[in-house]
PDB file of N, CA and C in Angstrom:
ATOM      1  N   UNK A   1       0.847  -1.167   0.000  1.00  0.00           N
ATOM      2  CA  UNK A   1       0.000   0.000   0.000  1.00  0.00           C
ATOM      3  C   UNK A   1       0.893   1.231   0.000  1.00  0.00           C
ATOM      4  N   UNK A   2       0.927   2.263  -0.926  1.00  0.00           N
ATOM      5  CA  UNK A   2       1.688   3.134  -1.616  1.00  0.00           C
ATOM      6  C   UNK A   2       1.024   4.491   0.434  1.00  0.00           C
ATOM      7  N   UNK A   3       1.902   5.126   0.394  1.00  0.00           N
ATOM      8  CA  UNK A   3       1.601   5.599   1.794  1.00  0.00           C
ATOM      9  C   UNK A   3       1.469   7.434   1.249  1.00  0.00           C
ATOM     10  N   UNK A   4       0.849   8.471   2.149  1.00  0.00           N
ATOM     11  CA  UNK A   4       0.321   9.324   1.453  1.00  0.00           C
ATOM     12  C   UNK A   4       1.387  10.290   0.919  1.00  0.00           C
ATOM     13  N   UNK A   5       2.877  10.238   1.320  1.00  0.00           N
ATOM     14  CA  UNK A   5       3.808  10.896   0.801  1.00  0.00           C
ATOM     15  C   UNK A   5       4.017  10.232  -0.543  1.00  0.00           C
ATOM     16  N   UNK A   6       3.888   8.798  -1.138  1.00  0.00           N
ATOM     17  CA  UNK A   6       4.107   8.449  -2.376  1.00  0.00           C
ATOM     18  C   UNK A   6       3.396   9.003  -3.186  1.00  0.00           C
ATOM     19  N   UNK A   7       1.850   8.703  -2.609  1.00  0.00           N
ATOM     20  CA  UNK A   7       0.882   8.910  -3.724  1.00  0.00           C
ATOM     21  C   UNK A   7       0.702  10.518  -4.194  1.00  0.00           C
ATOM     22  N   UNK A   8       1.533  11.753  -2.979  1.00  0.00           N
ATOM     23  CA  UNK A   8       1.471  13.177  -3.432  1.00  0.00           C
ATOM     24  C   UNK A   8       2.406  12.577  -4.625  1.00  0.00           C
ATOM     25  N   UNK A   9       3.670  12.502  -4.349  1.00  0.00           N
ATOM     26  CA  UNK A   9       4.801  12.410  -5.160  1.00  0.00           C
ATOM     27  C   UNK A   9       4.124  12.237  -6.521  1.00  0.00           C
ATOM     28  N   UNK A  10       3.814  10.622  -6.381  1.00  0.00           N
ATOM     29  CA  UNK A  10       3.433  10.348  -8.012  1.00  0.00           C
ATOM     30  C   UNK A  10       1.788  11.267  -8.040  1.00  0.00           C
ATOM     31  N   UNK A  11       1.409  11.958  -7.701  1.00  0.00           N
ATOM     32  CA  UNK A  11       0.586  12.783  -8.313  1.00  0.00           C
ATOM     33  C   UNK A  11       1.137  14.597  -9.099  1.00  0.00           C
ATOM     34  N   UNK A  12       2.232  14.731  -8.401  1.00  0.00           N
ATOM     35  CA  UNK A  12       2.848  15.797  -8.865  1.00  0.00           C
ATOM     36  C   UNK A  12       3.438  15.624 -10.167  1.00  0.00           C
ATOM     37  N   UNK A  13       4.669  13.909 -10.280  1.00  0.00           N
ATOM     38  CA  UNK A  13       4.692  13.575 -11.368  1.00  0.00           C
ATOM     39  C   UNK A  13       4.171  13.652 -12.350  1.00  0.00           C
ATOM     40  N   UNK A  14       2.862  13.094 -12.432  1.00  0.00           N
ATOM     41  CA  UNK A  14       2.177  13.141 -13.025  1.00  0.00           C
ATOM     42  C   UNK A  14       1.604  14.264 -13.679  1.00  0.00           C
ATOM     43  N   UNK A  15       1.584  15.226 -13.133  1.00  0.00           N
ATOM     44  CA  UNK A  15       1.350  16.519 -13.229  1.00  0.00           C
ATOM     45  C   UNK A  15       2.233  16.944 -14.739  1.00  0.00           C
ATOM     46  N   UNK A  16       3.664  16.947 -14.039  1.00  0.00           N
ATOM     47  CA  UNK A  16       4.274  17.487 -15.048  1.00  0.00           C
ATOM     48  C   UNK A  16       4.832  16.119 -16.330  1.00  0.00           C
ATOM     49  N   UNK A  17       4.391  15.114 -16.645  1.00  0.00           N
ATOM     50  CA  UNK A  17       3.886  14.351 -17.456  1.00  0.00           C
ATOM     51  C   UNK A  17       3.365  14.170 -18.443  1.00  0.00           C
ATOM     52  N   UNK A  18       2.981  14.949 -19.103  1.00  0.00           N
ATOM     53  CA  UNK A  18       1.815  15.211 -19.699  1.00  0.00           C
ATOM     54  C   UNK A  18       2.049  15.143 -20.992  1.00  0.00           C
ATOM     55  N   UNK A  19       2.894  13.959 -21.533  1.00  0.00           N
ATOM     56  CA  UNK A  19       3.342  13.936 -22.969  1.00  0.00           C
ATOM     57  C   UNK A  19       4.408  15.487 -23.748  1.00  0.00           C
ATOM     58  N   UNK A  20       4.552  15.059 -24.743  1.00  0.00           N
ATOM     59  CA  UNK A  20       5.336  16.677 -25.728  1.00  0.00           C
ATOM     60  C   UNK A  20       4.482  17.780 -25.220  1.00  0.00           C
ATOM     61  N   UNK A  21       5.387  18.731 -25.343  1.00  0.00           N
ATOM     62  CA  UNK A  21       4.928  20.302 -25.358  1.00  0.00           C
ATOM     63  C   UNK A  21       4.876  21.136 -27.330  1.00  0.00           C
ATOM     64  N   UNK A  22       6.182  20.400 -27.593  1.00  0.00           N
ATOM     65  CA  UNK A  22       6.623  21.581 -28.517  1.00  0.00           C
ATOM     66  C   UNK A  22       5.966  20.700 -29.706  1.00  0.00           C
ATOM     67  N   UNK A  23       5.657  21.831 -30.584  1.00  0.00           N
ATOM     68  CA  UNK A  23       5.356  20.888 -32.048  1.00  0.00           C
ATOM     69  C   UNK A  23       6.157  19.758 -32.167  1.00  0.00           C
ATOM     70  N   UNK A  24       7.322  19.784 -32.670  1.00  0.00           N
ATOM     71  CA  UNK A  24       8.341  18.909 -32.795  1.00  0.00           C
ATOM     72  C   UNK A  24       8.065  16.904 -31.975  1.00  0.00           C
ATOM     73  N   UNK A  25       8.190  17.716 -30.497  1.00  0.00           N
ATOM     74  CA  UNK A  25       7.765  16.789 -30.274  1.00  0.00           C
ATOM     75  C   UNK A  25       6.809  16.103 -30.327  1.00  0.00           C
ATOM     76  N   UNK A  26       5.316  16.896 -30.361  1.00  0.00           N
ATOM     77  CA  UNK A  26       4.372  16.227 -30.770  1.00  0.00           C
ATOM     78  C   UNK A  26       4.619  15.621 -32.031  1.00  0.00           C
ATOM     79  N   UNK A  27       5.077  15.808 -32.779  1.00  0.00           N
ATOM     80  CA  UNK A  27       4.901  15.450 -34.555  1.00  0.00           C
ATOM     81  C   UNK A  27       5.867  14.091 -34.390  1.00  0.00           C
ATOM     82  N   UNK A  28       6.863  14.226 -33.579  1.00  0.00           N
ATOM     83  CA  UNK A  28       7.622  12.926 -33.651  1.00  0.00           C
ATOM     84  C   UNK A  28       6.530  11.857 -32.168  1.00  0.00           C
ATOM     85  N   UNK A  29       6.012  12.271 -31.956  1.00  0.00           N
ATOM     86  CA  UNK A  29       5.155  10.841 -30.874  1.00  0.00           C
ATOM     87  C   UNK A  29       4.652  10.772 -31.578  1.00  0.00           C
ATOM     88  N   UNK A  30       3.440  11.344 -32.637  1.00  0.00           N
ATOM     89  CA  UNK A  30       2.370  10.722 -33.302  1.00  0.00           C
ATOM     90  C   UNK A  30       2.790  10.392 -34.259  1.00  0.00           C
ATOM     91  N   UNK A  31       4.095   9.750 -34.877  1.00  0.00           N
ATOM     92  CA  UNK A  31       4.849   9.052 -35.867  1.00  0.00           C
ATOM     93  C   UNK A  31       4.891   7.483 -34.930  1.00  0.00           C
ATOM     94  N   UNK A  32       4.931   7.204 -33.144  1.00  0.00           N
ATOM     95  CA  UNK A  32       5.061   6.295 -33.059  1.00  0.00           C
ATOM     96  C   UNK A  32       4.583   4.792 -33.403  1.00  0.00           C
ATOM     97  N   UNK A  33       3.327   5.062 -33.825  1.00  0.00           N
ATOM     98  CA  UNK A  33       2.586   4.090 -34.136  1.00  0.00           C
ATOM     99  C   UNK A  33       2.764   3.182 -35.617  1.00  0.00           C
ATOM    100  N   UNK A  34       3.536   3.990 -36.006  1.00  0.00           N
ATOM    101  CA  UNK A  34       4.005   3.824 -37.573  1.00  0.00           C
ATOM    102  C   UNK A  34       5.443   3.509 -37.920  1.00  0.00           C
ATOM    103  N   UNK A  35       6.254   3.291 -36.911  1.00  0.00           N
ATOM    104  CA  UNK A  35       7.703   3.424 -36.752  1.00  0.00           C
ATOM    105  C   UNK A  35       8.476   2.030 -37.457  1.00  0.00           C
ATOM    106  N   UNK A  36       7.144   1.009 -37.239  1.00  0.00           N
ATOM    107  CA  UNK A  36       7.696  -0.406 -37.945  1.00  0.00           C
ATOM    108  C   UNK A  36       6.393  -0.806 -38.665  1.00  0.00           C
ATOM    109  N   UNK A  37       5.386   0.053 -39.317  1.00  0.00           N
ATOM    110  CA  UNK A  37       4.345  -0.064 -40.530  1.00  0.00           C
ATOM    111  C   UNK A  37       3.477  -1.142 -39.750  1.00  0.00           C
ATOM    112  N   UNK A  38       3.494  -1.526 -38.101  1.00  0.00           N
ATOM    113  CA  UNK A  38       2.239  -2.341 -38.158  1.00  0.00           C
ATOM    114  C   UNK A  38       0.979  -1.797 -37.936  1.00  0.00           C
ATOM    115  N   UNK A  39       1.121  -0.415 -38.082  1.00  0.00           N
ATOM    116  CA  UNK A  39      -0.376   0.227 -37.870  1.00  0.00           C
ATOM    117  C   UNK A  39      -0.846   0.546 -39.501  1.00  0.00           C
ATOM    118  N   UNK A  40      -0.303   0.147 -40.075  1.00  0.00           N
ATOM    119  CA  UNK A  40      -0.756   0.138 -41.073  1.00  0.00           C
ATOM    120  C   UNK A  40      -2.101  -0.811 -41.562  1.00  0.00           C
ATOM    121  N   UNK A  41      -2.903  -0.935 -42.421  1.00  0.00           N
ATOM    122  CA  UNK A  41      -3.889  -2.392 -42.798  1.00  0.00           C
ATOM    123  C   UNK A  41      -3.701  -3.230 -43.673  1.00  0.00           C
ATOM    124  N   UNK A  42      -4.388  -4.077 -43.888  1.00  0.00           N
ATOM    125  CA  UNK A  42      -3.499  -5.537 -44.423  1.00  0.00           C
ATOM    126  C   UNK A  42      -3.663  -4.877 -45.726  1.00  0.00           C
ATOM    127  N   UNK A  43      -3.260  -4.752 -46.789  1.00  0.00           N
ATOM    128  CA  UNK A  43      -3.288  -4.917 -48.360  1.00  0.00           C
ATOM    129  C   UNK A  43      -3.734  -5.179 -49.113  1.00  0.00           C
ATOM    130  N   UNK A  44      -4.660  -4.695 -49.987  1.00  0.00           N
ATOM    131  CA  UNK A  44      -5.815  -5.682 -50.527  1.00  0.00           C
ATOM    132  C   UNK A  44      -5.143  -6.109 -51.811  1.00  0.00           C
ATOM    133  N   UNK A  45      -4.884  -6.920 -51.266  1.00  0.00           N
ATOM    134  CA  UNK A  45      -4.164  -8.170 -52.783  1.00  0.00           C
ATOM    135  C   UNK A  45      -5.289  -9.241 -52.945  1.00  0.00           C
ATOM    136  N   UNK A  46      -5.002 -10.189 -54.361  1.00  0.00           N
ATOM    137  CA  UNK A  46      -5.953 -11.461 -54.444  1.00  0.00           C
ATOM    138  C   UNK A  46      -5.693 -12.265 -53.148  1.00  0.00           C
ATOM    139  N   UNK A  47      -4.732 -12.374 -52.537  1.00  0.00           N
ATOM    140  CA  UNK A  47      -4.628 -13.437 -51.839  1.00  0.00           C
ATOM    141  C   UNK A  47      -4.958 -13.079 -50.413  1.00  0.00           C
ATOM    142  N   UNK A  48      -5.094 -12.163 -49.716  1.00  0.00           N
ATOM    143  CA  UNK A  48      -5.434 -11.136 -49.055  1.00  0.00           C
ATOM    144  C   UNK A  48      -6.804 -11.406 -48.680  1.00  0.00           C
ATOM    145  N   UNK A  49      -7.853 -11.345 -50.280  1.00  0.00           N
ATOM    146  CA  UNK A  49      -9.225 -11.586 -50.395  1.00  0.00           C
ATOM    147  C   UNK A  49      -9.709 -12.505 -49.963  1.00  0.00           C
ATOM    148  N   UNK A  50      -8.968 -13.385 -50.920  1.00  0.00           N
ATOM    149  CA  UNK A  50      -9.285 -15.084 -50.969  1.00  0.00           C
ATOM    150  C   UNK A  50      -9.241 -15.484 -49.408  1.00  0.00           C
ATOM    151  N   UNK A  51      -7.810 -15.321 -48.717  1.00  0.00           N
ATOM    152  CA  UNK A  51      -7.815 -16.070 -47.317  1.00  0.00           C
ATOM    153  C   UNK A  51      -8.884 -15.417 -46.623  1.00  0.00           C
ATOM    154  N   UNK A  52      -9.316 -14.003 -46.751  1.00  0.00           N
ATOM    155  CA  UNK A  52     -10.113 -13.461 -45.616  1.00  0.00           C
ATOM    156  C   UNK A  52     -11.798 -13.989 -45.830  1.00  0.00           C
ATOM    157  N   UNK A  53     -11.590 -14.416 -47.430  1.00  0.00           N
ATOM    158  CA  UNK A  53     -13.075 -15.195 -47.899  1.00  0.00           C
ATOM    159  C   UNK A  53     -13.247 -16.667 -47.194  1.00  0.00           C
ATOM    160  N   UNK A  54     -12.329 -17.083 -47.556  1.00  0.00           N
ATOM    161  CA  UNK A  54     -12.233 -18.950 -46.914  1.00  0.00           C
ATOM    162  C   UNK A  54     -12.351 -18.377 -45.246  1.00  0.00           C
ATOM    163  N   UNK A  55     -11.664 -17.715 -44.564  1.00  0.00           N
ATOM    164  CA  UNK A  55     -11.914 -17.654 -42.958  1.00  0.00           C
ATOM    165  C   UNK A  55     -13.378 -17.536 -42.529  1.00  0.00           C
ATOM    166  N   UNK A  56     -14.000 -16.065 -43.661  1.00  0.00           N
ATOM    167  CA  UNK A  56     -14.871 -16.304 -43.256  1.00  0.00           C
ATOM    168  C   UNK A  56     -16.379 -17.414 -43.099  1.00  0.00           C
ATOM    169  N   UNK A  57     -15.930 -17.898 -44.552  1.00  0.00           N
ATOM    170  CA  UNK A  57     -16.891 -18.982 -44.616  1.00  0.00           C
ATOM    171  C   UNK A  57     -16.772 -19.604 -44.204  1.00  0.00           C
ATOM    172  N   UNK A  58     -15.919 -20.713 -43.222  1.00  0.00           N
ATOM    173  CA  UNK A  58     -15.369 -21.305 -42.532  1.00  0.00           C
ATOM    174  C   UNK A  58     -16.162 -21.335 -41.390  1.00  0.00           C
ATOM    175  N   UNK A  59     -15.512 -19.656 -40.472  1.00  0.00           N
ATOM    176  CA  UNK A  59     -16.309 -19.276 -39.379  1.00  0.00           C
ATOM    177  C   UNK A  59     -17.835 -19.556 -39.531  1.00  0.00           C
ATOM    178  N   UNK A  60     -18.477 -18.717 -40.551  1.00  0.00           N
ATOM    179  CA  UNK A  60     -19.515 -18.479 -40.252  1.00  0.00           C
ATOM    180  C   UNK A  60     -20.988 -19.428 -40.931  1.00  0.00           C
ATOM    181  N   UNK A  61     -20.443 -20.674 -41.757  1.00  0.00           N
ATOM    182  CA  UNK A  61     -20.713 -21.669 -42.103  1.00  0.00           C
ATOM    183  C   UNK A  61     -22.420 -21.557 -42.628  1.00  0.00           C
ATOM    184  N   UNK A  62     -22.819 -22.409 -43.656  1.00  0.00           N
ATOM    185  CA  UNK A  62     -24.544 -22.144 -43.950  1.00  0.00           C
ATOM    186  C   UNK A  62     -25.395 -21.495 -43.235  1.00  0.00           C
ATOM    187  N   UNK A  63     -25.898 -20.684 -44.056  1.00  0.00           N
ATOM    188  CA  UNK A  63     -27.249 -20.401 -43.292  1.00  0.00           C
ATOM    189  C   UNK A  63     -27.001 -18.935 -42.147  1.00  0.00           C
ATOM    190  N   UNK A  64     -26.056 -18.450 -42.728  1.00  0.00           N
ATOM    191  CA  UNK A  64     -25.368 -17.346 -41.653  1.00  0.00           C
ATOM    192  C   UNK A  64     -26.156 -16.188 -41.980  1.00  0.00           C
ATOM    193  N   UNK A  65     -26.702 -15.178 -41.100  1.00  0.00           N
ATOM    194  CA  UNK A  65     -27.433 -14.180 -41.846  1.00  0.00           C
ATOM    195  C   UNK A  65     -26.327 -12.865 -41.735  1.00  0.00           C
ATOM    196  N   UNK A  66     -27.068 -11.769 -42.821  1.00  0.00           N
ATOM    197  CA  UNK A  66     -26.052 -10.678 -43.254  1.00  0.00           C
ATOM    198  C   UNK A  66     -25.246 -10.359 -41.962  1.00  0.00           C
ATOM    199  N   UNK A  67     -25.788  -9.684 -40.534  1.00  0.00           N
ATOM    200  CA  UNK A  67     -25.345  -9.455 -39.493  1.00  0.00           C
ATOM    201  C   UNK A  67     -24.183 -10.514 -38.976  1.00  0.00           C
ATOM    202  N   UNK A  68     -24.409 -11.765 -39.211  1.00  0.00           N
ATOM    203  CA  UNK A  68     -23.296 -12.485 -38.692  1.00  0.00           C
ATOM    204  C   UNK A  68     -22.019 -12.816 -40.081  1.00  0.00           C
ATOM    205  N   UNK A  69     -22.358 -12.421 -40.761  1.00  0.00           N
ATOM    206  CA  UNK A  69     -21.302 -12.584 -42.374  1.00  0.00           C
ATOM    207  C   UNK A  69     -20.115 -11.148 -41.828  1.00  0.00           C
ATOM    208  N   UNK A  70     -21.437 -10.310 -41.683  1.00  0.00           N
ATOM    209  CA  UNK A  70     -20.546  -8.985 -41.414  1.00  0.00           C
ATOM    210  C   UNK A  70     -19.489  -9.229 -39.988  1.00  0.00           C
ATOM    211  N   UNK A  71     -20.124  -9.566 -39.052  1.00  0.00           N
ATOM    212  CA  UNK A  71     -19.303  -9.294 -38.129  1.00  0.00           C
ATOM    213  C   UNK A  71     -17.976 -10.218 -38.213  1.00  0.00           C
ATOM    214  N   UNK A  72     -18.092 -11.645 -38.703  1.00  0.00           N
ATOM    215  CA  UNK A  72     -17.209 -12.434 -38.321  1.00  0.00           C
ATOM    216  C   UNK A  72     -16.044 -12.401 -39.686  1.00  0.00           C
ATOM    217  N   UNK A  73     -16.893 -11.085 -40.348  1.00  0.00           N
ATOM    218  CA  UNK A  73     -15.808 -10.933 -41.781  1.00  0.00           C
ATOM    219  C   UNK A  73     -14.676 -10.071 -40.647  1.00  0.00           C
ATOM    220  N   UNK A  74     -15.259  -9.274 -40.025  1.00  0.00           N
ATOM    221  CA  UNK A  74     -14.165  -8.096 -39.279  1.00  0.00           C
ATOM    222  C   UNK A  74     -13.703  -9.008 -38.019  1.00  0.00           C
ATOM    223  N   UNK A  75     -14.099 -10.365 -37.868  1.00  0.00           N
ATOM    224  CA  UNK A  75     -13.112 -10.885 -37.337  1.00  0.00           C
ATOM    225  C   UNK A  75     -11.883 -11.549 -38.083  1.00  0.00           C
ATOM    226  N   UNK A  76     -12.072 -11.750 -39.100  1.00  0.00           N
ATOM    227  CA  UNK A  76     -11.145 -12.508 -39.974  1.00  0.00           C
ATOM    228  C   UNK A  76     -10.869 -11.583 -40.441  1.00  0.00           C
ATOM    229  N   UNK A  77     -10.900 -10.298 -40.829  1.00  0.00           N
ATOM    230  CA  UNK A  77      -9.943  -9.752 -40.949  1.00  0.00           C
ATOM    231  C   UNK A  77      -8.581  -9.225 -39.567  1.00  0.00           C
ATOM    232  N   UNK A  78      -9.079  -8.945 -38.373  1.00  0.00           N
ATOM    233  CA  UNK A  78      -8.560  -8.786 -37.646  1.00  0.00           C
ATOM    234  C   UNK A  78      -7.381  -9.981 -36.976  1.00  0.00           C
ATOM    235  N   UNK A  79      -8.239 -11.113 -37.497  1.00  0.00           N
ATOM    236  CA  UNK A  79      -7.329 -12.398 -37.542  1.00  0.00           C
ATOM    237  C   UNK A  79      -6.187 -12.228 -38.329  1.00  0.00           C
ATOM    238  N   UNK A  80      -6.052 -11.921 -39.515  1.00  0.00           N
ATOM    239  CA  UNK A  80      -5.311 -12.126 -40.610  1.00  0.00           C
ATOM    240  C   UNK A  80      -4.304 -10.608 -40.154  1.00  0.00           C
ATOM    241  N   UNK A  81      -4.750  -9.872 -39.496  1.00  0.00           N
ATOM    242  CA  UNK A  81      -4.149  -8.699 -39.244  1.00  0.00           C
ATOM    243  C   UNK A  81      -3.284  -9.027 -37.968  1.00  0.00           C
ATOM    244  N   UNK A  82      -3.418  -9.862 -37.137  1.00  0.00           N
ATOM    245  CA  UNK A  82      -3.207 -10.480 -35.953  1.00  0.00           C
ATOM    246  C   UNK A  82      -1.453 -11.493 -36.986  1.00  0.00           C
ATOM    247  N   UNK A  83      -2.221 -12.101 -37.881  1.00  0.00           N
ATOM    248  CA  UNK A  83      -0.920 -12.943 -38.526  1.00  0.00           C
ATOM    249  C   UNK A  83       0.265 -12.298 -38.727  1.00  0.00           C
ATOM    250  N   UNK A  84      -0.327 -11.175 -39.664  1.00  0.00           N
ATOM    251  CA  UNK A  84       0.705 -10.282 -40.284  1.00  0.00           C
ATOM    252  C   UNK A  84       1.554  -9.428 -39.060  1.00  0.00           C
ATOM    253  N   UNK A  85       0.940  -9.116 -38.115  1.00  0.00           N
ATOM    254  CA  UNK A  85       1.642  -8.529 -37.069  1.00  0.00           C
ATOM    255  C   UNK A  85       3.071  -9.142 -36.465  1.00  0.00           C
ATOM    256  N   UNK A  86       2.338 -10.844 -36.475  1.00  0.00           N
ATOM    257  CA  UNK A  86       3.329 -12.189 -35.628  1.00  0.00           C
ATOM    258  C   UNK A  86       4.455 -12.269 -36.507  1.00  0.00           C
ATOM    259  N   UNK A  87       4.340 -11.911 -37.833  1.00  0.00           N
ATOM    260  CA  UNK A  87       5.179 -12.459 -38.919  1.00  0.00           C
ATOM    261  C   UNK A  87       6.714 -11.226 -38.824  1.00  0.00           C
ATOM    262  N   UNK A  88       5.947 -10.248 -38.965  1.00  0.00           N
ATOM    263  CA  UNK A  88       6.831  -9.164 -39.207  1.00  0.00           C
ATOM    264  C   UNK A  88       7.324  -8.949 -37.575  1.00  0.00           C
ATOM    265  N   UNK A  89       6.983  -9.065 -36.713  1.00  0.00           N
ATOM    266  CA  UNK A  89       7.761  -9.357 -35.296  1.00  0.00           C
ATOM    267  C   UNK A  89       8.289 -10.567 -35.613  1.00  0.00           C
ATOM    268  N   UNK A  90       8.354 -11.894 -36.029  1.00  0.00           N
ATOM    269  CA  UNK A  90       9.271 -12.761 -35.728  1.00  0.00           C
ATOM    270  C   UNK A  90      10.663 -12.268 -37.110  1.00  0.00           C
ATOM    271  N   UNK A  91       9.868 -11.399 -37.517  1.00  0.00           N
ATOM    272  CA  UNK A  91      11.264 -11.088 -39.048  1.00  0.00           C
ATOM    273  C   UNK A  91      12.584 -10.323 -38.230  1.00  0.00           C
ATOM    274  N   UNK A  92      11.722  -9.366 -37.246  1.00  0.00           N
ATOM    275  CA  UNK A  92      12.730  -8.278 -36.674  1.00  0.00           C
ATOM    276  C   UNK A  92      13.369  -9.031 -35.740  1.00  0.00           C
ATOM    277  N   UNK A  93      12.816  -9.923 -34.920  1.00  0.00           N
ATOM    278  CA  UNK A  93      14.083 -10.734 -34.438  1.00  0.00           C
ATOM    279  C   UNK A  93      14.597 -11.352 -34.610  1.00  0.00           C
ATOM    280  N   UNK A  94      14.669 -12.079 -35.954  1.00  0.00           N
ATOM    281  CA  UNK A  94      15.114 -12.452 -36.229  1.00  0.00           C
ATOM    282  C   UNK A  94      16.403 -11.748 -36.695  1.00  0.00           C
ATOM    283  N   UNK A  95      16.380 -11.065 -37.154  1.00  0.00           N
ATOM    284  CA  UNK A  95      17.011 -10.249 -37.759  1.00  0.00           C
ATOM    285  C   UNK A  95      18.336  -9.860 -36.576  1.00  0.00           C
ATOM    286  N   UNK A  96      17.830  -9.450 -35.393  1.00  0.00           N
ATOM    287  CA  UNK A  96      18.562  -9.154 -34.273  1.00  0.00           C
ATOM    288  C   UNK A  96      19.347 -10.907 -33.487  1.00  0.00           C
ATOM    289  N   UNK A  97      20.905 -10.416 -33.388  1.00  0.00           N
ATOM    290  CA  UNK A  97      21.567 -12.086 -33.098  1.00  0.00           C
ATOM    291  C   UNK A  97      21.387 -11.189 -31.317  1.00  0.00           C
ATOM    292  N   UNK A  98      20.208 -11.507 -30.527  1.00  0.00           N
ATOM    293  CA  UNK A  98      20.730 -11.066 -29.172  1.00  0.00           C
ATOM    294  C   UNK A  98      21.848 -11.336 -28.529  1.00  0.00           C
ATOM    295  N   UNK A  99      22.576 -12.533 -28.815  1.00  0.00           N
ATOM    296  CA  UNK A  99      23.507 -13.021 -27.979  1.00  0.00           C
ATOM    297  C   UNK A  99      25.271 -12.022 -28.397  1.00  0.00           C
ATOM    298  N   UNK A 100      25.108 -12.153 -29.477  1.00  0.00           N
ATOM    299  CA  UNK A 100      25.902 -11.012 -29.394  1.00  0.00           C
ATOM    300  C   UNK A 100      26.059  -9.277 -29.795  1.00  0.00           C
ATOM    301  N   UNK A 101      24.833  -9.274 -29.857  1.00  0.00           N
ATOM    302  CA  UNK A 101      24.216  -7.141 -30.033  1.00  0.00           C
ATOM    303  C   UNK A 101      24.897  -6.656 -29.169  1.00  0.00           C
ATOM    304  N   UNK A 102      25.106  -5.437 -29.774  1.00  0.00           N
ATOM    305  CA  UNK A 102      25.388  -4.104 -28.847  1.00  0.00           C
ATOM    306  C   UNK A 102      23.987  -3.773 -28.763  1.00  0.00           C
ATOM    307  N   UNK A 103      23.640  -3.494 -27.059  1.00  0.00           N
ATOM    308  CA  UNK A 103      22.422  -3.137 -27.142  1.00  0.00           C
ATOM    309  C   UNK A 103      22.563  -1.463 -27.650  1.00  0.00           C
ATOM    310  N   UNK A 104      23.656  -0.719 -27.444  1.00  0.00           N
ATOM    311  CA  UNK A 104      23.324   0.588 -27.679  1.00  0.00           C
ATOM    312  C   UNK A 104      23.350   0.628 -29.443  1.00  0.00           C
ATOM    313  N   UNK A 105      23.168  -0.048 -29.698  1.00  0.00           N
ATOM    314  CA  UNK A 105      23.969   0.000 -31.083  1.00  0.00           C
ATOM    315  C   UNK A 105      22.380   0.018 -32.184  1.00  0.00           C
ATOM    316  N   UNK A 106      21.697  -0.485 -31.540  1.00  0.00           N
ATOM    317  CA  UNK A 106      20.394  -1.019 -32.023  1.00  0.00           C
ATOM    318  C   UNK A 106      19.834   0.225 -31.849  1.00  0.00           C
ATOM    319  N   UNK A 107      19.213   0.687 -33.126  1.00  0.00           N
ATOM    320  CA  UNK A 107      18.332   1.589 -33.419  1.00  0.00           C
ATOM    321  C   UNK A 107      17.030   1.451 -33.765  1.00  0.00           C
ATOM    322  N   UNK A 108      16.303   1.944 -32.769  1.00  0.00           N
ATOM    323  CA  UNK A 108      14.570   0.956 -32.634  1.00  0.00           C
ATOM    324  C   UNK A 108      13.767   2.599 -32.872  1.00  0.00           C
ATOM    325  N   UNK A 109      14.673   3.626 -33.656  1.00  0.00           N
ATOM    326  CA  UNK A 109      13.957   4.778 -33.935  1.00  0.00           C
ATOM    327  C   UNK A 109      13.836   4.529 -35.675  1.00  0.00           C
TER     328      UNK A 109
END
């Protein structure tokens, strides 16, 4: 249990916290989300289509009405968005030999 001198502390913190001030910095945080393209959306290629077609029919099997086609399409897509995420994280570490990195050396900007 945090005691009432902590909780001033981290409330003052907090205070002055408050994300970027200056343009600059704002313009470089709201780049973070984009820094390794997974906020990006999947691609609409043929194959793209096709898998997100087979998932859904799959899922949502005969007799499915419009409301459930729709929803479990935006699950399969979110699925397939879920893949692409795992893929391109196992690329970047791959990529990285941890055992012998310089950690300062690694540029994750």
């Amino acid at each position: 249990m945090a005691t009432e001198k902590q909780i001033a502390a981290n409330r003052a913190n907090a205070k002055r916290s408050t994300g970027p001030k200056t343009v600059v910095g704002k313009s470089k945080s709201s780049r973070n989300a984009y820094r390794h393209g997974l906020s990006i959306g999947l691609p609409l290629e043929a194959t793209t289509s096709e898998a997100l077609e087979a998932i859904t029919r799959a899922l949502a099997g005969d007799g499915a009405s419009d409301e459930q086609l729709v929803s479990v399409a935006e699950f399969s897509q979110a699925h397939l968005e879920l893949l692409r995420i795992r893929k391109v994280r196992a690329e970047m570490m791959a990529a990285i030999d941890i055992g012998s990195a310089d950690l300062q050396s690694i540029n994750c900007s």
